[in-house]
PDB file of N, CA and C in Angstrom:
ATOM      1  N   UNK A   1     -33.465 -22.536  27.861  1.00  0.00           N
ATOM      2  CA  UNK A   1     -32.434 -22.655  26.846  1.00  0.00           C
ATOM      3  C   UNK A   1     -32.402 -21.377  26.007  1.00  0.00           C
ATOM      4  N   UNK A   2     -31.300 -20.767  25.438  1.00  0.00           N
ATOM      5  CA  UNK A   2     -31.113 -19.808  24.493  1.00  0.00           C
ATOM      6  C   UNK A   2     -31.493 -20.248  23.613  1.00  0.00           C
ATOM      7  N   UNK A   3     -32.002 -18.789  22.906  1.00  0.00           N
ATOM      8  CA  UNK A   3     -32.017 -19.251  21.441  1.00  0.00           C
ATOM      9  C   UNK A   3     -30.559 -18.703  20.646  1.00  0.00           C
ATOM     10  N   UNK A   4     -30.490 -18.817  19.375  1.00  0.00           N
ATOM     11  CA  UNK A   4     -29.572 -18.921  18.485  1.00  0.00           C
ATOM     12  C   UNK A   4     -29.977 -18.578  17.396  1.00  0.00           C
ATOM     13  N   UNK A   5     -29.184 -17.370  16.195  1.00  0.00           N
ATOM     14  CA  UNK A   5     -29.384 -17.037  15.112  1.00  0.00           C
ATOM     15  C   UNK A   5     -28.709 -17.816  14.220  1.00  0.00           C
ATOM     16  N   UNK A   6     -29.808 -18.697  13.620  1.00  0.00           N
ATOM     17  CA  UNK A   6     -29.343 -19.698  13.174  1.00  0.00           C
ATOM     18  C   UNK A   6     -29.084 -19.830  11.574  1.00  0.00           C
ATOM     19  N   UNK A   7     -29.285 -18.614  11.340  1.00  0.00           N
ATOM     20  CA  UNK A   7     -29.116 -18.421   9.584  1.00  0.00           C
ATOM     21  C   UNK A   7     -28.300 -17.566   9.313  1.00  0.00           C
ATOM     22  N   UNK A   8     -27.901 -16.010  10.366  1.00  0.00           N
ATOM     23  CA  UNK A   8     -26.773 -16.081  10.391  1.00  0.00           C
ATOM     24  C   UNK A   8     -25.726 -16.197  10.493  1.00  0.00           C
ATOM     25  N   UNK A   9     -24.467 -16.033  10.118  1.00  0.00           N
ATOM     26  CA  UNK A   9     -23.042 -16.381  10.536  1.00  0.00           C
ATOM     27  C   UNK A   9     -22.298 -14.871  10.941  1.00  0.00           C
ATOM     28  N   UNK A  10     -21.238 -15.716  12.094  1.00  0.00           N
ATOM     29  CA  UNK A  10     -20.318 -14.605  12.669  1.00  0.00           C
ATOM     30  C   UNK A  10     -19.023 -14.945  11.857  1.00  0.00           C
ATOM     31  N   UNK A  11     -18.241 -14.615  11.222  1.00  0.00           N
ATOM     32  CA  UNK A  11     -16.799 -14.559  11.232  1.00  0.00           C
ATOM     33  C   UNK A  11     -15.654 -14.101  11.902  1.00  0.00           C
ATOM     34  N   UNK A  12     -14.722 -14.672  12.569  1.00  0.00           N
ATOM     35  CA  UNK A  12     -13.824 -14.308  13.117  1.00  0.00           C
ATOM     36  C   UNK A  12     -12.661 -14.406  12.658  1.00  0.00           C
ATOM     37  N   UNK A  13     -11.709 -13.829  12.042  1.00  0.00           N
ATOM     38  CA  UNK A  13     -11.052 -13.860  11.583  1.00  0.00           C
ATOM     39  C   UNK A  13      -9.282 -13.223  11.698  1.00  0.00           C
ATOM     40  N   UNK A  14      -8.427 -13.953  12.218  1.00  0.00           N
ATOM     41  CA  UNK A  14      -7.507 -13.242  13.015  1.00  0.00           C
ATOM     42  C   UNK A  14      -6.429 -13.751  12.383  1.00  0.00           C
ATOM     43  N   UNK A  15      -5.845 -12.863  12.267  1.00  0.00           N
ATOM     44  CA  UNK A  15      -4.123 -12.621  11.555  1.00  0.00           C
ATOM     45  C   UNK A  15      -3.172 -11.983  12.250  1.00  0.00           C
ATOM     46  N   UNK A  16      -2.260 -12.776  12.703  1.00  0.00           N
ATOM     47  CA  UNK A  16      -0.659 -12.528  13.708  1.00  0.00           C
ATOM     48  C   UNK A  16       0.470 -12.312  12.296  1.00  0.00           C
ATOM     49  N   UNK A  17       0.881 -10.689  12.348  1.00  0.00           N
ATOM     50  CA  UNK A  17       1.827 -10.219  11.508  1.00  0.00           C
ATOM     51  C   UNK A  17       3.040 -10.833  11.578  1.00  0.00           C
ATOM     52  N   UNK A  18       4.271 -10.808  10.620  1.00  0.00           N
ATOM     53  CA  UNK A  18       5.536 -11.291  10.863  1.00  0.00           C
ATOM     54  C   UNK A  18       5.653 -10.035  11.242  1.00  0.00           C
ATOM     55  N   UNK A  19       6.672 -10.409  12.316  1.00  0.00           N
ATOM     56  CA  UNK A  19       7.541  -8.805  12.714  1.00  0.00           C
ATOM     57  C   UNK A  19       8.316  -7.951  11.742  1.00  0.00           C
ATOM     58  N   UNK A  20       7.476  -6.800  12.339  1.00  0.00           N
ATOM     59  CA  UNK A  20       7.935  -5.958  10.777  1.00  0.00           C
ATOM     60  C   UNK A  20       7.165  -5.629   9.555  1.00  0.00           C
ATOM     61  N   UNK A  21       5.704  -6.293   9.886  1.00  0.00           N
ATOM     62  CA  UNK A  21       4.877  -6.550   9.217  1.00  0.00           C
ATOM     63  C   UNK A  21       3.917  -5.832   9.375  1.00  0.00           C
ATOM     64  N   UNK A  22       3.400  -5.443  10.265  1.00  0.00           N
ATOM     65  CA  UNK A  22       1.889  -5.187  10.414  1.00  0.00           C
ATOM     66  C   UNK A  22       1.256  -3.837   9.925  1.00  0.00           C
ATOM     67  N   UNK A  23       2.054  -3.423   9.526  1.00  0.00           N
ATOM     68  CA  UNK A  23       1.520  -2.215   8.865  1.00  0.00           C
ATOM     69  C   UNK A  23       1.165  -2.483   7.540  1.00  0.00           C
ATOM     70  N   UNK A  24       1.718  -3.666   7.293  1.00  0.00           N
ATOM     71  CA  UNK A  24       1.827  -3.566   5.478  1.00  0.00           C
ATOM     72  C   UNK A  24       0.223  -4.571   6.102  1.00  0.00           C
ATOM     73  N   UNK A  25       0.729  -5.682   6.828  1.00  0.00           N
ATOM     74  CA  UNK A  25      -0.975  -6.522   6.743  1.00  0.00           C
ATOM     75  C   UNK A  25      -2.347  -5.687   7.077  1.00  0.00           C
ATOM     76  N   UNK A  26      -2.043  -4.564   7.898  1.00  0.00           N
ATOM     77  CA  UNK A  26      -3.193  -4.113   7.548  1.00  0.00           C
ATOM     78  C   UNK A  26      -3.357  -3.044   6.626  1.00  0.00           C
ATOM     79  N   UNK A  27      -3.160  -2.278   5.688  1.00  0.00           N
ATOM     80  CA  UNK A  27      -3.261  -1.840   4.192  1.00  0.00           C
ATOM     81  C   UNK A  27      -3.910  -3.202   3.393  1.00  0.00           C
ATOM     82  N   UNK A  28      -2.953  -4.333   3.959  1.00  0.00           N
ATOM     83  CA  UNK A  28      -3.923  -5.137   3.094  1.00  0.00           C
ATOM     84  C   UNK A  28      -5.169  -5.643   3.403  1.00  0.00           C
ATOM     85  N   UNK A  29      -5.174  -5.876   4.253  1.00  0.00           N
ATOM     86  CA  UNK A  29      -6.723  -6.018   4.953  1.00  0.00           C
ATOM     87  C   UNK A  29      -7.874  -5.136   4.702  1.00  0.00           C
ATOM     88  N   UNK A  30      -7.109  -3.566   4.831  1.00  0.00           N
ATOM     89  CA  UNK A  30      -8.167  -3.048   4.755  1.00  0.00           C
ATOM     90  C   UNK A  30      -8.108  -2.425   3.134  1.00  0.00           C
ATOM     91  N   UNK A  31      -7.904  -3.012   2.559  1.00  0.00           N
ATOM     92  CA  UNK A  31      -8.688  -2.805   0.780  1.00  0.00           C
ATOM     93  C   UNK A  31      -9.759  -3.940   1.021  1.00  0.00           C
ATOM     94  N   UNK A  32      -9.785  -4.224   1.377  1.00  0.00           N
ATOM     95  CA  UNK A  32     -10.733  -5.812   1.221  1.00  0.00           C
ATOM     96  C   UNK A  32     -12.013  -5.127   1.519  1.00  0.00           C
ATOM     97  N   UNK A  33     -12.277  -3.818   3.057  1.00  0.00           N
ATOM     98  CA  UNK A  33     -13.372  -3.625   3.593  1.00  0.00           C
ATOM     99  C   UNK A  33     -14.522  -2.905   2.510  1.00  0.00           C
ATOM    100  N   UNK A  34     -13.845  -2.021   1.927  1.00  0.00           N
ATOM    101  CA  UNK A  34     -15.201  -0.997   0.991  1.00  0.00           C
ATOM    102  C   UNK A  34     -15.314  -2.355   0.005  1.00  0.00           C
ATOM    103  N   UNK A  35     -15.164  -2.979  -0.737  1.00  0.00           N
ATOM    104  CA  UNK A  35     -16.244  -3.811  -1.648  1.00  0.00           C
ATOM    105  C   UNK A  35     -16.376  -4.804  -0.917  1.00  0.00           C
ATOM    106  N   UNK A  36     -16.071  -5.149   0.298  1.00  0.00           N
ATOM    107  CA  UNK A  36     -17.064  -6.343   1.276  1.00  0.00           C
ATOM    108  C   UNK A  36     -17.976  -5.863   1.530  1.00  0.00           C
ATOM    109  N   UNK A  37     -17.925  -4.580   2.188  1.00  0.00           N
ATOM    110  CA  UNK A  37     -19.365  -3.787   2.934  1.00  0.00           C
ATOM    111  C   UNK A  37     -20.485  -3.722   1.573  1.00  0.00           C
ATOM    112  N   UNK A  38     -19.658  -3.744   0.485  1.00  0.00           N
ATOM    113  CA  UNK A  38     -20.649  -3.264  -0.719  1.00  0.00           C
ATOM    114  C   UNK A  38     -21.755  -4.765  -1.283  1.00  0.00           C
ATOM    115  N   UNK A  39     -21.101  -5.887  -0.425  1.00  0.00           N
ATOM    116  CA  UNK A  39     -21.366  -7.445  -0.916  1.00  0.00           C
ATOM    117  C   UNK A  39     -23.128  -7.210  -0.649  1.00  0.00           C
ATOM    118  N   UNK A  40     -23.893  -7.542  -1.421  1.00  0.00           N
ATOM    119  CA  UNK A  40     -24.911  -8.567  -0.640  1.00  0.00           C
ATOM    120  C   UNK A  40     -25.141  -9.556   0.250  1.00  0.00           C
ATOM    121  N   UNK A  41     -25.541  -9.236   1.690  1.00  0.00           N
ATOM    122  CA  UNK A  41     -25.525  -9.937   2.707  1.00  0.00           C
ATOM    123  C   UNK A  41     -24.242  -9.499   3.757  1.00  0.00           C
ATOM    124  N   UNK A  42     -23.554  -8.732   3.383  1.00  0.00           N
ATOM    125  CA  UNK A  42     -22.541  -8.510   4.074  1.00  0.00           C
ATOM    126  C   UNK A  42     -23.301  -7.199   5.547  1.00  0.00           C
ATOM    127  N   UNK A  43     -23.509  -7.595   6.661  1.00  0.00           N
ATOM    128  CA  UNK A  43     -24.343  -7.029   7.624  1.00  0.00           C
ATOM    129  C   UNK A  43     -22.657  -6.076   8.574  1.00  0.00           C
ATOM    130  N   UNK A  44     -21.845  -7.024   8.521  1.00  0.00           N
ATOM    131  CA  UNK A  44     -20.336  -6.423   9.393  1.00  0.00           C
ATOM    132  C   UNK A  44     -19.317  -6.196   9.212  1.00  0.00           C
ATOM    133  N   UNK A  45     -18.579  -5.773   8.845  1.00  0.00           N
ATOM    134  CA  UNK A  45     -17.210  -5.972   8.425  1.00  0.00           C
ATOM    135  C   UNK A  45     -16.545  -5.130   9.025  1.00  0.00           C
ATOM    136  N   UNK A  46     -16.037  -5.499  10.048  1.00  0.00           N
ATOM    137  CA  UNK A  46     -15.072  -4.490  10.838  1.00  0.00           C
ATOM    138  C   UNK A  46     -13.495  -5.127  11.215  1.00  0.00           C
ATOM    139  N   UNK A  47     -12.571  -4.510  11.135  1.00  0.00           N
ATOM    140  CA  UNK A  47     -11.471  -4.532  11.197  1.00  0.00           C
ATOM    141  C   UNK A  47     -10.765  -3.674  12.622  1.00  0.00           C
ATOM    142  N   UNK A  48      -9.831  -4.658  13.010  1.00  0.00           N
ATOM    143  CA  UNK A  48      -9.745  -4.311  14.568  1.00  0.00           C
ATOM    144  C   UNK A  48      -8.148  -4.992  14.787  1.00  0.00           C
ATOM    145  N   UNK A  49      -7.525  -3.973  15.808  1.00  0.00           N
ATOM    146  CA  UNK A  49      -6.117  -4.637  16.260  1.00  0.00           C
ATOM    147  C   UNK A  49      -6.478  -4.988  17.846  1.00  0.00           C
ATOM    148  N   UNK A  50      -5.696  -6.103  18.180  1.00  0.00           N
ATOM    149  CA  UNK A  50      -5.805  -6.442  19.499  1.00  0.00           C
ATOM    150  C   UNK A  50      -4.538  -5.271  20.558  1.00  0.00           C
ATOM    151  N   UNK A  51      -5.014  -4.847  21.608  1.00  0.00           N
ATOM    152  CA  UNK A  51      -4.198  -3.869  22.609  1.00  0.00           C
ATOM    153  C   UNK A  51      -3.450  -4.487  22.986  1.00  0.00           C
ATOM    154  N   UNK A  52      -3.174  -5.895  23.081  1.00  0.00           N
ATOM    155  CA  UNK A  52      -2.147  -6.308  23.845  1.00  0.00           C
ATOM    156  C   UNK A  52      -0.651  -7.539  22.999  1.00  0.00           C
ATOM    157  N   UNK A  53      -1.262  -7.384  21.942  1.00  0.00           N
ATOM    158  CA  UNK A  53      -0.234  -7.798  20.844  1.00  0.00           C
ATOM    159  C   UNK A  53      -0.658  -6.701  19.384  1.00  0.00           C
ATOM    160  N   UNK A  54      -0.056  -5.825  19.765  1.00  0.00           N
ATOM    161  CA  UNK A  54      -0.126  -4.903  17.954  1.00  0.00           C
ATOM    162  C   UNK A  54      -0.456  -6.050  16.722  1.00  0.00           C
ATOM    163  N   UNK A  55       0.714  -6.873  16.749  1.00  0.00           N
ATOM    164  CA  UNK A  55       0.629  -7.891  15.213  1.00  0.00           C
ATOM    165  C   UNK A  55      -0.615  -8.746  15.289  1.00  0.00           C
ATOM    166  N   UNK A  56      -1.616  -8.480  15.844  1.00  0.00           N
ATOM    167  CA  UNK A  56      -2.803  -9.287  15.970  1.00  0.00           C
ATOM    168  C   UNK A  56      -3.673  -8.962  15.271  1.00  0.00           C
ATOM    169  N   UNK A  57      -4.536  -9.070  14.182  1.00  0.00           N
ATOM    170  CA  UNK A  57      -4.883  -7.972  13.348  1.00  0.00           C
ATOM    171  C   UNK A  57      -6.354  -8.925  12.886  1.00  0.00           C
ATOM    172  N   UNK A  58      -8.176  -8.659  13.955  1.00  0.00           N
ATOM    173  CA  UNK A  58      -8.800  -9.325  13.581  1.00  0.00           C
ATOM    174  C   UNK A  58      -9.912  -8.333  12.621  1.00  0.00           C
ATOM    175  N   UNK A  59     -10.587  -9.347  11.773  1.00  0.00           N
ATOM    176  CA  UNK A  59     -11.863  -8.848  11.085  1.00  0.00           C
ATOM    177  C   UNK A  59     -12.886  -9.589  11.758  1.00  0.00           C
ATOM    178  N   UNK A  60     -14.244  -8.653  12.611  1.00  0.00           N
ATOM    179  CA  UNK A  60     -14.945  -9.429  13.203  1.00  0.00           C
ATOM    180  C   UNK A  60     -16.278  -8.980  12.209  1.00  0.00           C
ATOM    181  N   UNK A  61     -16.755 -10.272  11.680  1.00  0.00           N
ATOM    182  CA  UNK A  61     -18.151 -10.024  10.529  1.00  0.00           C
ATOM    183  C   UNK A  61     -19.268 -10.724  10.615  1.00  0.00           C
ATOM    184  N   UNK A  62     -20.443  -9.879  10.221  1.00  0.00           N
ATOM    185  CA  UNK A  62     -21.607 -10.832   9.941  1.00  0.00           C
ATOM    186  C   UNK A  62     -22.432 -10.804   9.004  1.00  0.00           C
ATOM    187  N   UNK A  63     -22.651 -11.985   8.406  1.00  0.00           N
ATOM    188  CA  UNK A  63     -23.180 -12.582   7.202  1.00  0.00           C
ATOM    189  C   UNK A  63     -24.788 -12.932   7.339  1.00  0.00           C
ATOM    190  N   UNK A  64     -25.611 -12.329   6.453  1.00  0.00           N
ATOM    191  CA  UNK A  64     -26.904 -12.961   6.311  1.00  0.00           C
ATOM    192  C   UNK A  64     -27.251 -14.610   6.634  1.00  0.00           C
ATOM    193  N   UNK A  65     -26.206 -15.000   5.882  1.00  0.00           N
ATOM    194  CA  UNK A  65     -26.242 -16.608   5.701  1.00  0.00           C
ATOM    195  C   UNK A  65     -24.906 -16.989   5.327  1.00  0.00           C
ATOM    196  N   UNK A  66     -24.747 -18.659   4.969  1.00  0.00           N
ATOM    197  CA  UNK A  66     -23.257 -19.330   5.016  1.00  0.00           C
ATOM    198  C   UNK A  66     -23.433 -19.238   3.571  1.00  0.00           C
ATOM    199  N   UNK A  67     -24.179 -19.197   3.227  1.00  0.00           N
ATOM    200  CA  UNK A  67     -23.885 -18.581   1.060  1.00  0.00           C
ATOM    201  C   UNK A  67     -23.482 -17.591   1.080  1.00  0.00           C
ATOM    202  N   UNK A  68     -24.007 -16.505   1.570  1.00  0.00           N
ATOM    203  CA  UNK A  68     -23.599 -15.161   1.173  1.00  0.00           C
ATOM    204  C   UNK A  68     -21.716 -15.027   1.463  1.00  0.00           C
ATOM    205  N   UNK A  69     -21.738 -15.816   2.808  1.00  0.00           N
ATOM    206  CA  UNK A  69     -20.273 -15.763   3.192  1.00  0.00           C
ATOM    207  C   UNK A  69     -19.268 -16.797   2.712  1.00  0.00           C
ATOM    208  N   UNK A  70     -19.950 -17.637   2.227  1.00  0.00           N
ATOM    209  CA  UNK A  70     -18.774 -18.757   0.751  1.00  0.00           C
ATOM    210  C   UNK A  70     -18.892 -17.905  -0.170  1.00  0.00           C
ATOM    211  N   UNK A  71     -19.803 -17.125  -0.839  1.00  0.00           N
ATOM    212  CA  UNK A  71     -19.808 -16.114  -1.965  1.00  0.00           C
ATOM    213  C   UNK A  71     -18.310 -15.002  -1.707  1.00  0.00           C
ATOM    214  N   UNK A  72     -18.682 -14.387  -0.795  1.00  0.00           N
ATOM    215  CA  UNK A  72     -17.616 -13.305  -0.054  1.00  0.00           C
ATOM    216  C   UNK A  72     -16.385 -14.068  -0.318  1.00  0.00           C
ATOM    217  N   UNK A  73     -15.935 -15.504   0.420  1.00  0.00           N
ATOM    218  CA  UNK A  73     -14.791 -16.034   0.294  1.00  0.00           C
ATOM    219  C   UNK A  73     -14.433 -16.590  -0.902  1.00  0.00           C
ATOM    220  N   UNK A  74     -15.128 -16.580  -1.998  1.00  0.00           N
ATOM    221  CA  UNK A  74     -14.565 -16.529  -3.113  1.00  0.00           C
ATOM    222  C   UNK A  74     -14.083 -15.337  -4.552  1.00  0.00           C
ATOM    223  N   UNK A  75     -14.353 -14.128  -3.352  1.00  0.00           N
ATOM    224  CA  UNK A  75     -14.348 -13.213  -4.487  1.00  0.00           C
ATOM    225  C   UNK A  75     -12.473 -12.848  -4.787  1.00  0.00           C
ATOM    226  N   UNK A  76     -12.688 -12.574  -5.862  1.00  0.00           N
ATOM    227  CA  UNK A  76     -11.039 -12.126  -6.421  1.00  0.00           C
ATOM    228  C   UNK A  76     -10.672 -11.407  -5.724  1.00  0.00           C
ATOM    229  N   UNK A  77     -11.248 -10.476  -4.874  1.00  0.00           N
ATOM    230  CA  UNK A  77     -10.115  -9.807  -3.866  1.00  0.00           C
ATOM    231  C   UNK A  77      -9.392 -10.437  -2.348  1.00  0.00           C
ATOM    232  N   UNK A  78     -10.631 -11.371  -2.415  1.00  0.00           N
ATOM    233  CA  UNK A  78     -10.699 -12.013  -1.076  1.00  0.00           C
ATOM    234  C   UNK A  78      -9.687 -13.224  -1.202  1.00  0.00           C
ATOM    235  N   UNK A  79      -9.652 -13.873  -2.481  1.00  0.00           N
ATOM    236  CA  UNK A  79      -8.451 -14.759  -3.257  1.00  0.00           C
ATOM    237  C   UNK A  79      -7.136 -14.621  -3.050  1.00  0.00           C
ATOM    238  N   UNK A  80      -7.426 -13.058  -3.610  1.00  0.00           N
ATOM    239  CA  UNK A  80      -5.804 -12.759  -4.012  1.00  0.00           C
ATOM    240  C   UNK A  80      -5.243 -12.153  -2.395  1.00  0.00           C
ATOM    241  N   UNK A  81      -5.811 -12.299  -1.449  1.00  0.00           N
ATOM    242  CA  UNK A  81      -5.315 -11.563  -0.649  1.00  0.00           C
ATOM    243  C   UNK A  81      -4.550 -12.980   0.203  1.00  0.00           C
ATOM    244  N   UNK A  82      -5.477 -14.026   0.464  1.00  0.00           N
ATOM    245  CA  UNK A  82      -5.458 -15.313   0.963  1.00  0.00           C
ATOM    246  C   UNK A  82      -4.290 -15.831   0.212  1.00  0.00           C
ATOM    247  N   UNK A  83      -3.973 -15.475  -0.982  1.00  0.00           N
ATOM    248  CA  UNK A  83      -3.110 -16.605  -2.290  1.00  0.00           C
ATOM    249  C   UNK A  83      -1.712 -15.852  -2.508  1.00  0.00           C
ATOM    250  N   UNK A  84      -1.870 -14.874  -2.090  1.00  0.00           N
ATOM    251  CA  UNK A  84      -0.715 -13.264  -2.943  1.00  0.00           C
ATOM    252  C   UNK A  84      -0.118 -12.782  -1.622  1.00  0.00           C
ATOM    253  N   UNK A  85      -1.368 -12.473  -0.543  1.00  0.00           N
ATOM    254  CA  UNK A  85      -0.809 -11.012   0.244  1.00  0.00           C
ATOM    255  C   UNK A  85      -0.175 -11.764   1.609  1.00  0.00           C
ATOM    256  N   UNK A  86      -1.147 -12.825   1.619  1.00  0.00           N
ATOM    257  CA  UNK A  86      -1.178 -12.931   3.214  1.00  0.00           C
ATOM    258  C   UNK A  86       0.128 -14.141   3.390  1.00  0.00           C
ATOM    259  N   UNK A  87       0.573 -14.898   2.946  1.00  0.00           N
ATOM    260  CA  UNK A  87       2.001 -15.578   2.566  1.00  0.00           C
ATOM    261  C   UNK A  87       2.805 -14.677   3.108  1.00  0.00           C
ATOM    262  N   UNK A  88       3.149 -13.705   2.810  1.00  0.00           N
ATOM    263  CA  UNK A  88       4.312 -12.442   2.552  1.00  0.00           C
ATOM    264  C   UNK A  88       4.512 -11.996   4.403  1.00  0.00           C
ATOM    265  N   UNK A  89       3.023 -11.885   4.801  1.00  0.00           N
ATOM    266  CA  UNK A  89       2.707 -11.075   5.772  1.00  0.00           C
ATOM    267  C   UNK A  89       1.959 -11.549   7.217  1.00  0.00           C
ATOM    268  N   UNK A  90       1.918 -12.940   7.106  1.00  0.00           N
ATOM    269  CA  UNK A  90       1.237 -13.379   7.734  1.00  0.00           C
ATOM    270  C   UNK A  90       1.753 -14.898   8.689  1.00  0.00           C
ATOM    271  N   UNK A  91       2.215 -15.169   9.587  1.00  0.00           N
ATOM    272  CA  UNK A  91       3.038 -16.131  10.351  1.00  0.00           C
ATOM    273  C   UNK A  91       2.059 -17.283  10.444  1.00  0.00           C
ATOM    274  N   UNK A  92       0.205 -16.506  10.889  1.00  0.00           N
ATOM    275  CA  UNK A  92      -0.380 -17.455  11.856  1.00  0.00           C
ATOM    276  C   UNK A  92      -1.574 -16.971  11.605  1.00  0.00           C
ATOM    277  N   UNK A  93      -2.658 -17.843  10.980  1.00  0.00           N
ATOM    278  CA  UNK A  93      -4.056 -17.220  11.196  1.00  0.00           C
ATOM    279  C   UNK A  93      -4.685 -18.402  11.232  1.00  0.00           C
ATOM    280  N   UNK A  94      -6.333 -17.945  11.893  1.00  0.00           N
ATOM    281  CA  UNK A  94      -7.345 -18.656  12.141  1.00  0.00           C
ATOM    282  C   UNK A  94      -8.647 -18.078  11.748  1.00  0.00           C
ATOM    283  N   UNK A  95      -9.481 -18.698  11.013  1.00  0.00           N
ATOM    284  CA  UNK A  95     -10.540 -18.189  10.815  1.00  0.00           C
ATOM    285  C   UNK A  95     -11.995 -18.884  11.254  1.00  0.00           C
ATOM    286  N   UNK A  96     -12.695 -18.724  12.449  1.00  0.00           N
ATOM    287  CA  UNK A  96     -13.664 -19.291  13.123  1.00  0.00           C
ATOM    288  C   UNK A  96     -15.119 -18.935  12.499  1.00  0.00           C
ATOM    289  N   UNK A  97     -16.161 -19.650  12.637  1.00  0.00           N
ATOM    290  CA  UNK A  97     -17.475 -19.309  12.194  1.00  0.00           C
ATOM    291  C   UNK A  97     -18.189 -19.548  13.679  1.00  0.00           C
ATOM    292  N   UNK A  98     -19.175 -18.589  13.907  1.00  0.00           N
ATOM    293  CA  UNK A  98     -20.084 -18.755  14.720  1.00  0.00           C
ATOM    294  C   UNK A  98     -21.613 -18.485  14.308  1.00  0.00           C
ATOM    295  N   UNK A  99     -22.250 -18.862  15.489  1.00  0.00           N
ATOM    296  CA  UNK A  99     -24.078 -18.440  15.324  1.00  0.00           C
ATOM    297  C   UNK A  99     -23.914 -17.741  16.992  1.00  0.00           C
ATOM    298  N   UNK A 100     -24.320 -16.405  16.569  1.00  0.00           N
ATOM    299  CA  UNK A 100     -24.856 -15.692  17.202  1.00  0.00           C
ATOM    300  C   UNK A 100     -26.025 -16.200  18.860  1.00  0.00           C
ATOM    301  N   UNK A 101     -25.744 -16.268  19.713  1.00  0.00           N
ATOM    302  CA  UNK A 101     -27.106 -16.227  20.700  1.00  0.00           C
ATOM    303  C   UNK A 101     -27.318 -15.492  21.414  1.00  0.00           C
ATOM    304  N   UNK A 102     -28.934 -15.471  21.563  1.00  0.00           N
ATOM    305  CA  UNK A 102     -29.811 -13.856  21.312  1.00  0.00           C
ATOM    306  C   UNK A 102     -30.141 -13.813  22.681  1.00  0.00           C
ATOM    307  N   UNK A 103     -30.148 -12.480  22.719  1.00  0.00           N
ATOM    308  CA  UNK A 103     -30.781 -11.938  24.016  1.00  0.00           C
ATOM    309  C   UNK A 103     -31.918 -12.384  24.861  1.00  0.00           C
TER     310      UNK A 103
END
């Protein structure tokens, strides 16, 4: 049987632009990255477009633990982006949690 990193968390996080959009969603996305990377516990934060749909626009991250990453999801930037930005700019998203299994 594998094992599993079981304290930390993966985030997956994927956002499909409205057409016409995706330039503005990612400007917004990526203000979010320099004071995430700056979080405590924040181990990943990378921001990525998919090659085969442009408007696909994921953040793939990893978190020390599921506190550090409810902490992260409550910060005022992370708010206002969810409450303000992503309405405007955003058709379709999903945001998945995983545990890691190890080599």
């Amino acid at each position: 049987m594998h094992s599993k990193n079981t304290a930390q968390v993966v985030c997956v996080a994927e956002f499909r632009a409205f057409e016409g959009k995706t330039e503005e969603l990612i400007e917004a996305l990526h203000v979010l990255i320099k004071p995430t990377l700056a979080e405590q516990g924040c181990i990943r934060y990378e921001l990525n477009q998919r090659v085969d749909d442009e408007r696909r626009i994921t953040f793939i991250e990893k978190w020390n633990d599921k506190e550090v990453f409810d902490r992260h999801c409550a910060t005022s930037y992370v708010k206002h982006y969810f409450d303000v930005a992503r309405p405007q700019l955003v058709e379709w998203f999903e945001v998945k949690l995983y545990q890691e299994i190890l080599p």
